[in-house]
Structure formats: structure tokens, C-alpha cells
Protein backbone atom coordinates (compact mmCIF):
# COMPACT_ATOMS: atom_id res chain seq x y z
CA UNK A 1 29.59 3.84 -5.17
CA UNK A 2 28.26 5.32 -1.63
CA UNK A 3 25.23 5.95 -2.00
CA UNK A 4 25.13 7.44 1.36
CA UNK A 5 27.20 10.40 -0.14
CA UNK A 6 25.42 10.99 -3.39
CA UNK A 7 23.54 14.02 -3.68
CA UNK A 8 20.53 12.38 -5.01
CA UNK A 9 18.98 11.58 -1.07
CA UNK A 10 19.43 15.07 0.10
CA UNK A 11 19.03 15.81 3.24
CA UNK A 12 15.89 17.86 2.94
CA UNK A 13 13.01 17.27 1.06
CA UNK A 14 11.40 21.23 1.60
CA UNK A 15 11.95 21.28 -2.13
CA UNK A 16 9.90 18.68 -2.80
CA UNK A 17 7.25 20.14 -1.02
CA UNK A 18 4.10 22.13 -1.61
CA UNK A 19 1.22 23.44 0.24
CA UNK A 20 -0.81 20.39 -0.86
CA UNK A 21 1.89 17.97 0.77
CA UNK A 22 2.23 20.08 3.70
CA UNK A 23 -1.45 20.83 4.68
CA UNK A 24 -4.04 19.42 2.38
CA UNK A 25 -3.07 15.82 2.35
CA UNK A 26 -2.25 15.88 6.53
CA UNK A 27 -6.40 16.53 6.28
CA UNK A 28 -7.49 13.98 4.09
CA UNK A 29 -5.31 11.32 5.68
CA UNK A 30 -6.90 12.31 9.12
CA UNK A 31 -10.19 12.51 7.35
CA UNK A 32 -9.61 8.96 5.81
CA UNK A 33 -8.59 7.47 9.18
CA UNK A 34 -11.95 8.58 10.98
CA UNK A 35 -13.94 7.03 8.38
CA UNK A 36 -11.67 4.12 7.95
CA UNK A 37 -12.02 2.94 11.75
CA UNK A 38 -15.88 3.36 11.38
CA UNK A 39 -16.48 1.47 8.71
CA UNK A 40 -13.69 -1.52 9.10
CA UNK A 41 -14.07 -1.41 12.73
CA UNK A 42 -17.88 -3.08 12.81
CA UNK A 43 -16.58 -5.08 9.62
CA UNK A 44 -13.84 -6.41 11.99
CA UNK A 45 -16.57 -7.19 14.89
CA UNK A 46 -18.84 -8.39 12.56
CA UNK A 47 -15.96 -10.87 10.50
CA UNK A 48 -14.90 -12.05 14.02
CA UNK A 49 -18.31 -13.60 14.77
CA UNK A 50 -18.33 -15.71 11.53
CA UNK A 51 -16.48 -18.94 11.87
CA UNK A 52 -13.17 -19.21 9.26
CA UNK A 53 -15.03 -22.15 7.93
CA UNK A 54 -14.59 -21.03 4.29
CA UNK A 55 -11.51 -19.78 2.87
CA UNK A 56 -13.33 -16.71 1.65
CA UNK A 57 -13.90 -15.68 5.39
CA UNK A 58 -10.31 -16.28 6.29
CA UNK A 59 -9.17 -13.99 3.23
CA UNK A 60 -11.37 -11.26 4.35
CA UNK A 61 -10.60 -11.27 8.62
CA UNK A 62 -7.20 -10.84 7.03
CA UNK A 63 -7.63 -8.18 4.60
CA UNK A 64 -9.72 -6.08 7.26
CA UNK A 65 -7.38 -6.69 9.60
CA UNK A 66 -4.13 -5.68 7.51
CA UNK A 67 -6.81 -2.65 6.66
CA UNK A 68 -6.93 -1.76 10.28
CA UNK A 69 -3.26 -1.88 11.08
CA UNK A 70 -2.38 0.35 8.21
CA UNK A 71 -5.13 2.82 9.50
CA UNK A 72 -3.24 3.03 12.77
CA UNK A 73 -0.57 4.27 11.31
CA UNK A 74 -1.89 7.36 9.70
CA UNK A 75 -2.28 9.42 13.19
CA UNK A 76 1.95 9.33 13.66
CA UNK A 77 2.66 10.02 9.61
CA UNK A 78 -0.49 13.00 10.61
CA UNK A 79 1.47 14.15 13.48
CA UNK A 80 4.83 14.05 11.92
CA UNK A 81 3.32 15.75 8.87
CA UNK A 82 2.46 18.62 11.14
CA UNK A 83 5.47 19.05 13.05
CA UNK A 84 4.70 17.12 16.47
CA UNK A 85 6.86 14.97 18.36
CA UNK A 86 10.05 16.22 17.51
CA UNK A 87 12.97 14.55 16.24
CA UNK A 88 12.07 11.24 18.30
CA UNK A 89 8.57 10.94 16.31
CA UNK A 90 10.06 11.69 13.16
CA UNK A 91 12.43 8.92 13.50
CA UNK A 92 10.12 6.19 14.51
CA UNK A 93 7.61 6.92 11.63
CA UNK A 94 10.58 6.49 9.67
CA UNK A 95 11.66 3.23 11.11
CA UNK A 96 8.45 1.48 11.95
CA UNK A 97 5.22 3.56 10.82
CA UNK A 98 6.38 2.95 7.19
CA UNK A 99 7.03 -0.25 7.43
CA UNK A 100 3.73 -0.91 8.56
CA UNK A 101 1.98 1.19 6.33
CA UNK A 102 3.35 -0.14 3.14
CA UNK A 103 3.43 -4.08 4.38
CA UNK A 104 -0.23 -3.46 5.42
CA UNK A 105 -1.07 -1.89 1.72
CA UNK A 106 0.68 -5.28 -0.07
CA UNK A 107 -1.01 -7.90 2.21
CA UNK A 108 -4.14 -6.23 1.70
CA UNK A 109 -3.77 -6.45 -2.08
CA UNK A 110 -2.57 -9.90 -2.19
CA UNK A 111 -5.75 -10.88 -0.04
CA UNK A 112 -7.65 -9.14 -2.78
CA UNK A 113 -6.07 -11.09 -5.29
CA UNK A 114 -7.30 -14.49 -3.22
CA UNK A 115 -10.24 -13.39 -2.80
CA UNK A 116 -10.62 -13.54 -6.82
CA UNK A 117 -8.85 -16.87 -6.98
CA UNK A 118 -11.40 -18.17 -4.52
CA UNK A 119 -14.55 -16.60 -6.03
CA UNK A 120 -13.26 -18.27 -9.30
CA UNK A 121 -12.94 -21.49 -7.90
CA UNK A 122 -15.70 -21.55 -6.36
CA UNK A 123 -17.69 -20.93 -9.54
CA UNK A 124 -16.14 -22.68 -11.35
CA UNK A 125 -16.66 -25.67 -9.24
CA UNK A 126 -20.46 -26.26 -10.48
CA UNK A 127 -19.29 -25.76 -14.38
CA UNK A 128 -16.16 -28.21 -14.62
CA UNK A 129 -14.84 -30.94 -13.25
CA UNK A 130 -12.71 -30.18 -10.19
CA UNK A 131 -8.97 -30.91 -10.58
CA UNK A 132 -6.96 -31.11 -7.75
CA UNK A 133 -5.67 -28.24 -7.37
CA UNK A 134 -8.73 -26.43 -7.26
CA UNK A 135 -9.76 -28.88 -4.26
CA UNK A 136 -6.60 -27.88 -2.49
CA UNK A 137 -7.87 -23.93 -2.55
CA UNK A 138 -11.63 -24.99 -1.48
CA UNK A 139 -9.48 -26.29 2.06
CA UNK A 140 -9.57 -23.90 5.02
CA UNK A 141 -6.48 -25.44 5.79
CA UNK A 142 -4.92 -24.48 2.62
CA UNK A 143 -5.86 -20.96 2.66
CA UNK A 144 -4.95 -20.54 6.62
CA UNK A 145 -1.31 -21.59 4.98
CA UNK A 146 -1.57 -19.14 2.02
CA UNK A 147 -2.58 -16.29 4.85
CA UNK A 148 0.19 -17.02 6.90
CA UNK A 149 3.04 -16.95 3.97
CA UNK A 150 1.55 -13.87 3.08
CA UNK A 151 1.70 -11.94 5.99
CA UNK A 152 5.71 -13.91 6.63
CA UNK A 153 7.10 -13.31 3.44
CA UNK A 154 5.78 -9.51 3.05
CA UNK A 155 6.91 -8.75 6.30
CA UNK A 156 10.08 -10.41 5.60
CA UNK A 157 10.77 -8.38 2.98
CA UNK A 158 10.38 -5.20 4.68
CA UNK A 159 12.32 -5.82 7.64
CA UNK A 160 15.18 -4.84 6.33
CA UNK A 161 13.57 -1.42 5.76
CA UNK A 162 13.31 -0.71 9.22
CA UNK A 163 16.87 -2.22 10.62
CA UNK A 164 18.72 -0.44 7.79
CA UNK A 165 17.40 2.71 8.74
CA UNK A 166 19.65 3.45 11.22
CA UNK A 167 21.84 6.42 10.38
CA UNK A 168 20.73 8.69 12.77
CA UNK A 169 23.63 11.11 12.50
CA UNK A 170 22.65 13.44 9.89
CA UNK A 171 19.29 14.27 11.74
CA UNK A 172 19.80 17.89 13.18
CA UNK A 173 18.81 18.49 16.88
CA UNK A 174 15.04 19.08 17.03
CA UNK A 175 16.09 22.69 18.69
CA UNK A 176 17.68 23.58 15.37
CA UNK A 177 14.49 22.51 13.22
CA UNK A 178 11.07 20.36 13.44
CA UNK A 179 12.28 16.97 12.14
CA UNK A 180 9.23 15.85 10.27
CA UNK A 181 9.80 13.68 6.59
CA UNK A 182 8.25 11.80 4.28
CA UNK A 183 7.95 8.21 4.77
CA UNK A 184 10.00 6.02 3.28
CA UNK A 185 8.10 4.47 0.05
CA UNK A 186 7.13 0.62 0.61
CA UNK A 187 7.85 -0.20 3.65
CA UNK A 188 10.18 2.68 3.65
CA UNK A 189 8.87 5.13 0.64
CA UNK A 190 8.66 8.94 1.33
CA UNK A 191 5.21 10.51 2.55
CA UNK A 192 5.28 13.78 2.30
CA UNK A 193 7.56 16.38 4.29
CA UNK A 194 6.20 19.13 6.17
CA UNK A 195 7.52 21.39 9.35
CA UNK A 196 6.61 24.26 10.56
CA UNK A 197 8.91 26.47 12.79
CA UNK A 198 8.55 30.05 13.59
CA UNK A 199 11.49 30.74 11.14
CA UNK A 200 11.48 30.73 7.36
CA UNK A 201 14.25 28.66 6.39
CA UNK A 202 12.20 25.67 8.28
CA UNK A 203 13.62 22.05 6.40
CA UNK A 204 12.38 18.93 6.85
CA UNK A 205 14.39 15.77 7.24
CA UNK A 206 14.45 12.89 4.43
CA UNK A 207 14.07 9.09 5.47
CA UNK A 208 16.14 8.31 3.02
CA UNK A 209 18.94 10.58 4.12
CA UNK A 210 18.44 8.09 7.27
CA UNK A 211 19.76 4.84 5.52
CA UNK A 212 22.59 3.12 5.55
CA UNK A 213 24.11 2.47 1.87
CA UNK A 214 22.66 -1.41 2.10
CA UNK A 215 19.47 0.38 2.98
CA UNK A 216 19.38 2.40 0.69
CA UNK A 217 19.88 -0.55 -2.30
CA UNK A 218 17.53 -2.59 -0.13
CA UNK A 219 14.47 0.04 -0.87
CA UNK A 220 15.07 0.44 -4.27
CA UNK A 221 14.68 -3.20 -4.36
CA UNK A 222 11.94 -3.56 -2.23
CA UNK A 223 9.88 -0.99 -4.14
CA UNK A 224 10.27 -2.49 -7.58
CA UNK A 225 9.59 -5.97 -6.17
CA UNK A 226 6.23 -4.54 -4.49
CA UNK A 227 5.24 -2.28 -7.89
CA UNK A 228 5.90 -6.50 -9.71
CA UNK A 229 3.32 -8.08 -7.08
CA UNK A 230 1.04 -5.78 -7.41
CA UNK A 231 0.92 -5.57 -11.27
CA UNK A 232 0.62 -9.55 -10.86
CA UNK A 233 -2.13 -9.30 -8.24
CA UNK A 234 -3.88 -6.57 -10.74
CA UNK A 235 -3.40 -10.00 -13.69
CA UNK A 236 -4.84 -12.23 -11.53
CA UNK A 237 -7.86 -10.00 -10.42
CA UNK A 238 -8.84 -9.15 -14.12
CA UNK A 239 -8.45 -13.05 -15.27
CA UNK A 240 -10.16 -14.36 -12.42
CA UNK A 241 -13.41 -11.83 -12.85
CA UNK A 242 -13.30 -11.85 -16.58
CA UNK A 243 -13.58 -15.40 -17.16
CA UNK A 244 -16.22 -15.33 -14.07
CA UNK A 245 -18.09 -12.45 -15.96
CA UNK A 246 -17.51 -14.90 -18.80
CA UNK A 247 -18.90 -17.82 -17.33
CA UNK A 248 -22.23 -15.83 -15.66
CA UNK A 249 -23.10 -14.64 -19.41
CA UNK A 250 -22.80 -18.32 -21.23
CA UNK A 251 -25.17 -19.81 -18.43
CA UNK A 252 -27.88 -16.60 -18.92
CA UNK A 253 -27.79 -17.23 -22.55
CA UNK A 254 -28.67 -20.69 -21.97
CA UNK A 255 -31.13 -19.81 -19.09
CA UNK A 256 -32.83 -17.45 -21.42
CA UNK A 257 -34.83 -14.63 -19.92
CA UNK A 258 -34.99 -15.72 -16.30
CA UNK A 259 -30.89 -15.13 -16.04
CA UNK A 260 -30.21 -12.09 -17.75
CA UNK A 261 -31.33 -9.64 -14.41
CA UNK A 262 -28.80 -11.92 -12.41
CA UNK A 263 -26.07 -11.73 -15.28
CA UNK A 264 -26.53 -8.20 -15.21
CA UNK A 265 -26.13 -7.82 -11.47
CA UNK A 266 -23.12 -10.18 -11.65
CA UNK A 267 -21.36 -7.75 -14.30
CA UNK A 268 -22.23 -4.79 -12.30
CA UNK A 269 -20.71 -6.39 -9.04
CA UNK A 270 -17.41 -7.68 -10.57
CA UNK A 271 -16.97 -3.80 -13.03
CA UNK A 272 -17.30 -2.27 -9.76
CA UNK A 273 -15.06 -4.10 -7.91
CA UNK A 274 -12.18 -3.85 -10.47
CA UNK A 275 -12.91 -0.03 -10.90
CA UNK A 276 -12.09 0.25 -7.27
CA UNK A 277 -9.42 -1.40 -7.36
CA UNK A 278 -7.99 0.28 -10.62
CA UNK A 279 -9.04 3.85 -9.46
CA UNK A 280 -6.76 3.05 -6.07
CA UNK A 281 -3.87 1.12 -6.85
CA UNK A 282 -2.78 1.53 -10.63
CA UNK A 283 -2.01 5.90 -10.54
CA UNK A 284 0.49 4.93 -7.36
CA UNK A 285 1.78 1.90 -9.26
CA UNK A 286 2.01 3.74 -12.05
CA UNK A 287 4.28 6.89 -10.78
CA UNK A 288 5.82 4.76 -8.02
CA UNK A 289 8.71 3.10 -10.81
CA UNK A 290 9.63 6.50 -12.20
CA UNK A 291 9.79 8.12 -8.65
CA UNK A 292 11.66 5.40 -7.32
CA UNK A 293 14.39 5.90 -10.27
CA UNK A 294 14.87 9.25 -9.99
CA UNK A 295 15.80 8.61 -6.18
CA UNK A 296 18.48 6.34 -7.95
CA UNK A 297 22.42 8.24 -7.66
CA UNK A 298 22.93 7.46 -11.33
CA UNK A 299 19.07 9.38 -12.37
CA UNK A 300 19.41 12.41 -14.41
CA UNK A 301 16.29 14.05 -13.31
CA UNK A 302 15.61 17.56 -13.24
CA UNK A 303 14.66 19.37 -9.80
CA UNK A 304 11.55 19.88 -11.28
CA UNK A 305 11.03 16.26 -12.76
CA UNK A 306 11.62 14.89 -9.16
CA UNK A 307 8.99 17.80 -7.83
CA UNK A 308 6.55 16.62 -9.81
CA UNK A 309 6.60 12.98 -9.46
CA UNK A 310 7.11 13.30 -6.05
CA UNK A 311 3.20 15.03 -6.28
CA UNK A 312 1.90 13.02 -8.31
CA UNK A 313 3.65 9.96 -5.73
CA UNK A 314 1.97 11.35 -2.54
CA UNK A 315 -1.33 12.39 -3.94
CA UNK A 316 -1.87 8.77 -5.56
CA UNK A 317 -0.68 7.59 -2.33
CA UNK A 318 -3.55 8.86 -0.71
CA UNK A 319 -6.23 7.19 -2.90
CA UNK A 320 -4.21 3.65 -2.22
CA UNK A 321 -5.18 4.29 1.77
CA UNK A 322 -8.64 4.80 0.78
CA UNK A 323 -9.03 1.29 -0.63
């Protein structure tokens, strides 16, 4: 089947859209980028000054610096949001921006998910006997390795997303209409569309309507295999904390009194971290299978099935960039 001629990636996504996609979330993301560079940038200064002598420091320069890059994307999806730029920055948020965006999101989670590994192992370590390959994750060396794959691998993966978005022929000329679309999801997923002209019939351009057939198969692919990490990462995270928050309560029992105020500030650490993480990442994960179905040729959806989940999509979207 082409899927390049299927009627499922139309052309324009202006039906898709609503004043919340075209104004309120161009804000927010703006709004979350300001704060975002305030608070990671210091982090980043501060992270650089500690020495990677510890695997948990090289997990975190890592995940504040795939933080970072995903922040700088969020000015060109702003200004494509909004109409500015043209056809030519349309294209490259398409292309690149995305890609960027979406790999930055996944390495950022899988750091999160070694972060818990570590923090396990590293409690664990004064409770059981180490085995060996809980001496292999205590080696700088080891988890320099792990942060490398990571960023290869995801990256990788995602390539593709950018090279097969190359049909550039159904794009109209920017005279005829502000080009502005909604980012392709992972790596390549659809952010909201948005253009204003001075007519009414304004349309806005669809990544996906960019793809080559292979590219298109390639982000279906991609997407599922990204919503599978992360519901992996989200396995790891609760086993790793649990048996922690597990662990913490045991010794404070046998500690008596004396432990209980540091069991309880333990718990509250590790329930706040996983709310966080579950407030950000699991409504996106959650919408992001059906969404990326009903982009599918074969998908039976309803116009109004595909406008909702593509709201509920981009408005979960924006809570993963606030992680």
C-alpha cells in the first residue's frame, strides 16, 4: 500500500486544530523554556564543577544536559507555531527540531531510569552481599559506557526520522499560505499546527504529509518502540524505589524510634519523585499509542476521534517538557 497516497496523513492538520493548540500552548511552551534555562542552566554550571567520579554524577550531567538541548528546541516549534519563518522554518522543525526534541525527552527518561538503578545499588550495597554485577554499575567506567549507548542507540533510532522526511513537494509556496505544522511525534510526532494569514481559509502543513512511504512506516515504528522504553523505564523506576522504600522501613523498624523521622523523609523523597514522573510522562504515554494508530492508513477513526486525541496528544505533550 502507499502510504504516501492514503488519505489518513492529510495534508493539513487546521482540522485538528483549536484555539488551545494554536495560541495557548505556543505560551506555555515559551513560558516553560524561560524557566527551564533558569533553573537547568545553574544546574548545568553547577554539575560541571563536580568531578564524574560517581556514576550518579555522570547520569545527572547527562540528563541536564539532554534537558537543555530539548529546551532549545522549543523557541523554533514557538516560532513555527506562530507563523514565522515561512516555509523554510517550517521544514527544518520538521526535519531536525523534532528529532531533537523527542530523542532529548527518551535519553532524559532512560537517565532517570539509571539514576534509580544506581540509587538501588548503592543501597543496597550496605544490606547484601555485592554480586558482580552490581560492582560493574558502582564503575564510572561502566556507567560512562551505559551514557554513551544511550545517547548512540536513541539517536540512532531517530535518524531515520529526519532523512526520511524529505518529500518536500507537497509543501505549498509560503506566498500561498504560512507553512507552520505540528511536529512529527518522537523524533518526528506532530506538535501542534497553527498559521495565521490575513485570509480565512489559512491551512497549516502536516509533517507527516512530508514523508516518504519508508518514513512514514519508520515513525509508526519509532513511536511504539519509544511508548515500550518508556513503559520499561516507568518498571524499573517503581521496582527500584519500592524495594528501596522497602529496604529504608525494615532497617527503621529495627532502629526503633531514632529511624522512623529518616524513614519518613526517605518515603516522602522517593513518592515525590515517582509522582513527578507519573504526572509527566504516563498521560502522553498513555494517548500517544491510540494517536499514533489512528495516523495508521488502515485506522477507522472518526474526524472527531482523531480531534480529540490529537488534544489530548499535544496538551500531555506539554507536561512531558516540563519534567
Amino acid at each position: 500500500m502507499d502510504l504516501s497516497n492514503s488519505s489518513h496523513f492529510p495534508a493539513s492538520q487546521s482540522e485538528l486544530s483549536s484555539r488551545f493548540t494554536r495560541q495557548v500552548l505556543p505560551a506555555l511552551y515559551l513560558l516553560v523554556c524561560v524557566v527551564g534555562v533558569v533553573l537547568n542552566g545553574p544546574a548545568a554550571w553547577l554539575l560541571l564543577q563536580v568531578p564524574s567520579e560517581r556514576p550518579l554524577v555522570v547520569y545527572l550531567k547527562n540528563m541536564v544536559g539532554a534537558d537543555l538541548l530539548l529546551l532549545s528546541t522549543l523557541p523554533l516549534k514557538v516560532g513555527a507555531e506562530l507563523g514565522l519563518g515561512g516555509r523554510g522554518l517550517h521544514v527544518a522543525v520538521c526535519r531536525y527540531s523534532a528529532v531533537l526534541f523527542y530523542s532529548s525527552m527518551y535519553v532524559g527518561i532512560v537517565f532517570m531510569g539509571l539514576i534509580s538503578l544506581d540509587r538501588y545499588v548503592t543501597f543496597t550495597r550496605r544490606t547484601a552481599s555485592s554480586s558482580t554485577s552490581s560492582s560493574l554499575l558502582r564503575r564510572v567506567g561502566v556507567a560512562r559506557l551505559l551514557a554513551l549507548v544511550t545517547w548512540c542507540l536513541l539517536l540512532l533510532s531517530v535518524l531515520p526520522n529526519a532523512l526520511l522526511t524529505s518529500d518536500s513537494t507537497s509543501l505549498p509556496d509560503s506566498s500561498s499560505s504560512s507553512a507552520v505544522s505540528s511536529l512529527p511525534d518522537n523524533s518526528s510526532s506532530s506538535f501542534s499546527s497553527s498559521s495565521s494569514s490575513s485570509s480565512s481559509s489559512s491551512s497549516s502543513i502536516s509533517c507527516m504529509a512530508l514523508k516518504t512511504p519508508l518514513g512514514l512506516q519508520w515513525h509508526r515504528v519509532s513511536s511504539l518502540c519509544s511508548v515500550a522504553l518508556f513503559w520499561a523505564t516507568l518498571l524499573l523506576l517503581c521496582s527500584c524505589y519500592s524495594s528501596i522504600a522497602r529496604r529504608v522501613y525494615r532497617s527503621s523498624r529495627r532502629e526503633g524510634g531514632g529511624g522512623r523521622g529518616a524513614c519518613r523523609r526517605s518515603g516522602r523523597s522517593i513518592l515525590v519523585l515517582l509522582l513527578v514522573f507519573l504526572l509527566c510522562f504516563v498521560p502522553y504515554h498513555a494517548c500517544r499509542v491510540p494517536y499514533t494508530l489512528s495516523q495508521s492508513p488502515a485506522a477507522r477513526y472518526t474526524q472527531h476521534t482523531r480531534y480529540i486525541l490529537f488534544q489530548l496528544k499535544e496538551g500531555t505533550l506539554l507536561l512531558s517538557s516540563v519534567n
